[in-house]
C-alpha atoms as a PDB file:
ATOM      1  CA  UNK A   1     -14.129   9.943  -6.502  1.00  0.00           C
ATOM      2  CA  UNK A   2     -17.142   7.669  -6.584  1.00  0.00           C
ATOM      3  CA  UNK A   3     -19.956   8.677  -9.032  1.00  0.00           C
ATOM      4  CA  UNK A   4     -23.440   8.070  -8.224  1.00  0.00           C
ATOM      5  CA  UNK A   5     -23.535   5.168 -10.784  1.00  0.00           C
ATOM      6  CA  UNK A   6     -20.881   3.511  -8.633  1.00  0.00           C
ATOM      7  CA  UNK A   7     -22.524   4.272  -5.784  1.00  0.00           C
ATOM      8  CA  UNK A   8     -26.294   2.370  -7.372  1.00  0.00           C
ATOM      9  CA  UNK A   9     -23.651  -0.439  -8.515  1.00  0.00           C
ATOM     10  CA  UNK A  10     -22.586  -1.130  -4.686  1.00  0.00           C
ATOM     11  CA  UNK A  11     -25.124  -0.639  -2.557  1.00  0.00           C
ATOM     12  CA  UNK A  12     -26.439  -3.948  -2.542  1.00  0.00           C
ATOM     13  CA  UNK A  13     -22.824  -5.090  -1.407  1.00  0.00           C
ATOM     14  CA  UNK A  14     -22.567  -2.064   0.723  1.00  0.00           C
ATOM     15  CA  UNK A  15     -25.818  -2.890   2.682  1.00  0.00           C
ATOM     16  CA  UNK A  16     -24.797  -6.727   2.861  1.00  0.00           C
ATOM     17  CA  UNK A  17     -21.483  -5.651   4.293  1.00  0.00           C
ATOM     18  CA  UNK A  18     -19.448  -7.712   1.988  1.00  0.00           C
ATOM     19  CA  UNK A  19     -17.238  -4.916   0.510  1.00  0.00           C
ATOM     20  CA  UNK A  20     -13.668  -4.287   1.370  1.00  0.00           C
ATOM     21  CA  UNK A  21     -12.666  -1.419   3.768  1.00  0.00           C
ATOM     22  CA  UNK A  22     -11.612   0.555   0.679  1.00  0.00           C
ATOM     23  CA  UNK A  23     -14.860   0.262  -1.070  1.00  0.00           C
ATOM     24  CA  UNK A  24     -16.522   0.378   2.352  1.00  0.00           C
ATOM     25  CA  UNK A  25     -14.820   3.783   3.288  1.00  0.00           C
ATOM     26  CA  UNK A  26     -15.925   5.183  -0.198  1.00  0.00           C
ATOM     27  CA  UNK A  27     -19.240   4.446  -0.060  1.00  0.00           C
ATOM     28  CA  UNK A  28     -19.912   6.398   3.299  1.00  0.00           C
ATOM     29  CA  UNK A  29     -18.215   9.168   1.798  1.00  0.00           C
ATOM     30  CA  UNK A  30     -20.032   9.689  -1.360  1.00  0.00           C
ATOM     31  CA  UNK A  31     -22.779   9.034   1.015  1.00  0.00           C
ATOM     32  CA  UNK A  32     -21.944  11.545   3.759  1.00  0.00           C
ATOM     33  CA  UNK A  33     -21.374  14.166   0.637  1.00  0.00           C
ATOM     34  CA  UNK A  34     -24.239  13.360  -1.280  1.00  0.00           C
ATOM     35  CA  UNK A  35     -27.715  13.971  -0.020  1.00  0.00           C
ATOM     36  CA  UNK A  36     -29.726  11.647  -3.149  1.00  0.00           C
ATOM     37  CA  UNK A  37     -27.788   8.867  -2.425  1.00  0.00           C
ATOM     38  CA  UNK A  38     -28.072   9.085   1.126  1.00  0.00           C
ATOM     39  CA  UNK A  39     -31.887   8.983   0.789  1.00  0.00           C
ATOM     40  CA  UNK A  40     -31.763   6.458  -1.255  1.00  0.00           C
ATOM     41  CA  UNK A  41     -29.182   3.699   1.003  1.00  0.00           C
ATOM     42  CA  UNK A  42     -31.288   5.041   4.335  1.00  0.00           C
ATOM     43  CA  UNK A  43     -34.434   4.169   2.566  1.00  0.00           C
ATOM     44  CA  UNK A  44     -33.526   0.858   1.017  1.00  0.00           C
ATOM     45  CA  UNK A  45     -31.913  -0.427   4.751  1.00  0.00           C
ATOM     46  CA  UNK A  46     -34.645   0.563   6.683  1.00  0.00           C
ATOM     47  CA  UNK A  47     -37.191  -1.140   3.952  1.00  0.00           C
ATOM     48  CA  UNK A  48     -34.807  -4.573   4.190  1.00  0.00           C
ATOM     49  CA  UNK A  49     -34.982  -4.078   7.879  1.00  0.00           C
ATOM     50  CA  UNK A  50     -38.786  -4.059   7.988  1.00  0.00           C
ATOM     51  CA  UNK A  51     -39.296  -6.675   5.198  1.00  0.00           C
ATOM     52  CA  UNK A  52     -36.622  -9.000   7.499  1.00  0.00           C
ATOM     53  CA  UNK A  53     -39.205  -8.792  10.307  1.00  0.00           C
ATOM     54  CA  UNK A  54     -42.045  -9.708   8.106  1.00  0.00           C
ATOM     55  CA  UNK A  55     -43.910 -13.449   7.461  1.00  0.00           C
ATOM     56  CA  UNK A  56     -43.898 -14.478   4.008  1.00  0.00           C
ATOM     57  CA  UNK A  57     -46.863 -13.278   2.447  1.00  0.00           C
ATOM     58  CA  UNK A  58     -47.862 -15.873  -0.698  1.00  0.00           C
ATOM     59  CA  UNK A  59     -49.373 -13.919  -3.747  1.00  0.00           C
ATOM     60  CA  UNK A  60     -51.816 -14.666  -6.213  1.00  0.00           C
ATOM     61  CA  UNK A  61     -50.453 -17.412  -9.041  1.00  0.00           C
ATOM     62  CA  UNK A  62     -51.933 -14.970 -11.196  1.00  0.00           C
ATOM     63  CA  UNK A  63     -50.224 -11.888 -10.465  1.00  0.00           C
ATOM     64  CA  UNK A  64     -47.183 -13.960 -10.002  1.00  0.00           C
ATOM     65  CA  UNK A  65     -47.626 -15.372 -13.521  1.00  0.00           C
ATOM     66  CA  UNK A  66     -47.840 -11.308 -14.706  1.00  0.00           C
ATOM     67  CA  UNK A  67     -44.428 -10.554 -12.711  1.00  0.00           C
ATOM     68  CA  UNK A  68     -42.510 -13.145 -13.623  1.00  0.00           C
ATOM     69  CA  UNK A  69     -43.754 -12.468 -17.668  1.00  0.00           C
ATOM     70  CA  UNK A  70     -42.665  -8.770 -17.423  1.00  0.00           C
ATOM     71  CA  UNK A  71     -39.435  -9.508 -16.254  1.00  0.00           C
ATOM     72  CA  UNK A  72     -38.691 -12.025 -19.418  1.00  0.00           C
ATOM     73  CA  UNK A  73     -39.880  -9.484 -21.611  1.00  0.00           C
ATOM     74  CA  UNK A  74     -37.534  -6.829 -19.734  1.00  0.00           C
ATOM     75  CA  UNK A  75     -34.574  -9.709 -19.719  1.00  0.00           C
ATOM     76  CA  UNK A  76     -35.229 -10.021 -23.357  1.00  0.00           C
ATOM     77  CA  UNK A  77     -35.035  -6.186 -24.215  1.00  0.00           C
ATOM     78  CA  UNK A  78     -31.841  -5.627 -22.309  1.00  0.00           C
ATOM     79  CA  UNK A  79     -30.132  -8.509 -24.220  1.00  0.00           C
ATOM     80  CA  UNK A  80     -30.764  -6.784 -27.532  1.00  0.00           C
ATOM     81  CA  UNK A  81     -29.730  -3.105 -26.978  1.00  0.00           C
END
């Protein structure tokens, strides 16, 4: 039985269709059974979906700057726990 761990650890697969029919066949269970994790891969496809149909948008080198800093720091905490 898939968890809903499993279930966060696959989704991106899930939604790029690259997992087996196995895998596959689990996911849309837990899915089908599980009403949080259905929210969650309904929301994330329709947000790729509407993201897909979008133009690029370029943002600000400054706020890009602050991103890209707060994901080192976050890249540096996870290495030490």
């Amino acid at each position: 039985m898939l968890t809903c761990k499993q279930f966060l650890e696959e989704l991106t697969d899930y939604l790029d269709e690259s997992l087996s029919g196995e895998s596959r066949a689990a996911i849309e269970k837990h899915i089908s059974e599980c009403p949080n994790c259905w929210v969650v891969a309904d929301t994330t496809r329709k947000t790729i979906k509407i993201y897909k149909g979008m133009d690029p948008y370029p943002i600000p080198q400054d706020l890009h700057d602050r991103l890209l800093a707060a994901l080192e720091r976050k890249k540096a905490g996870m290495r030490q726990t």
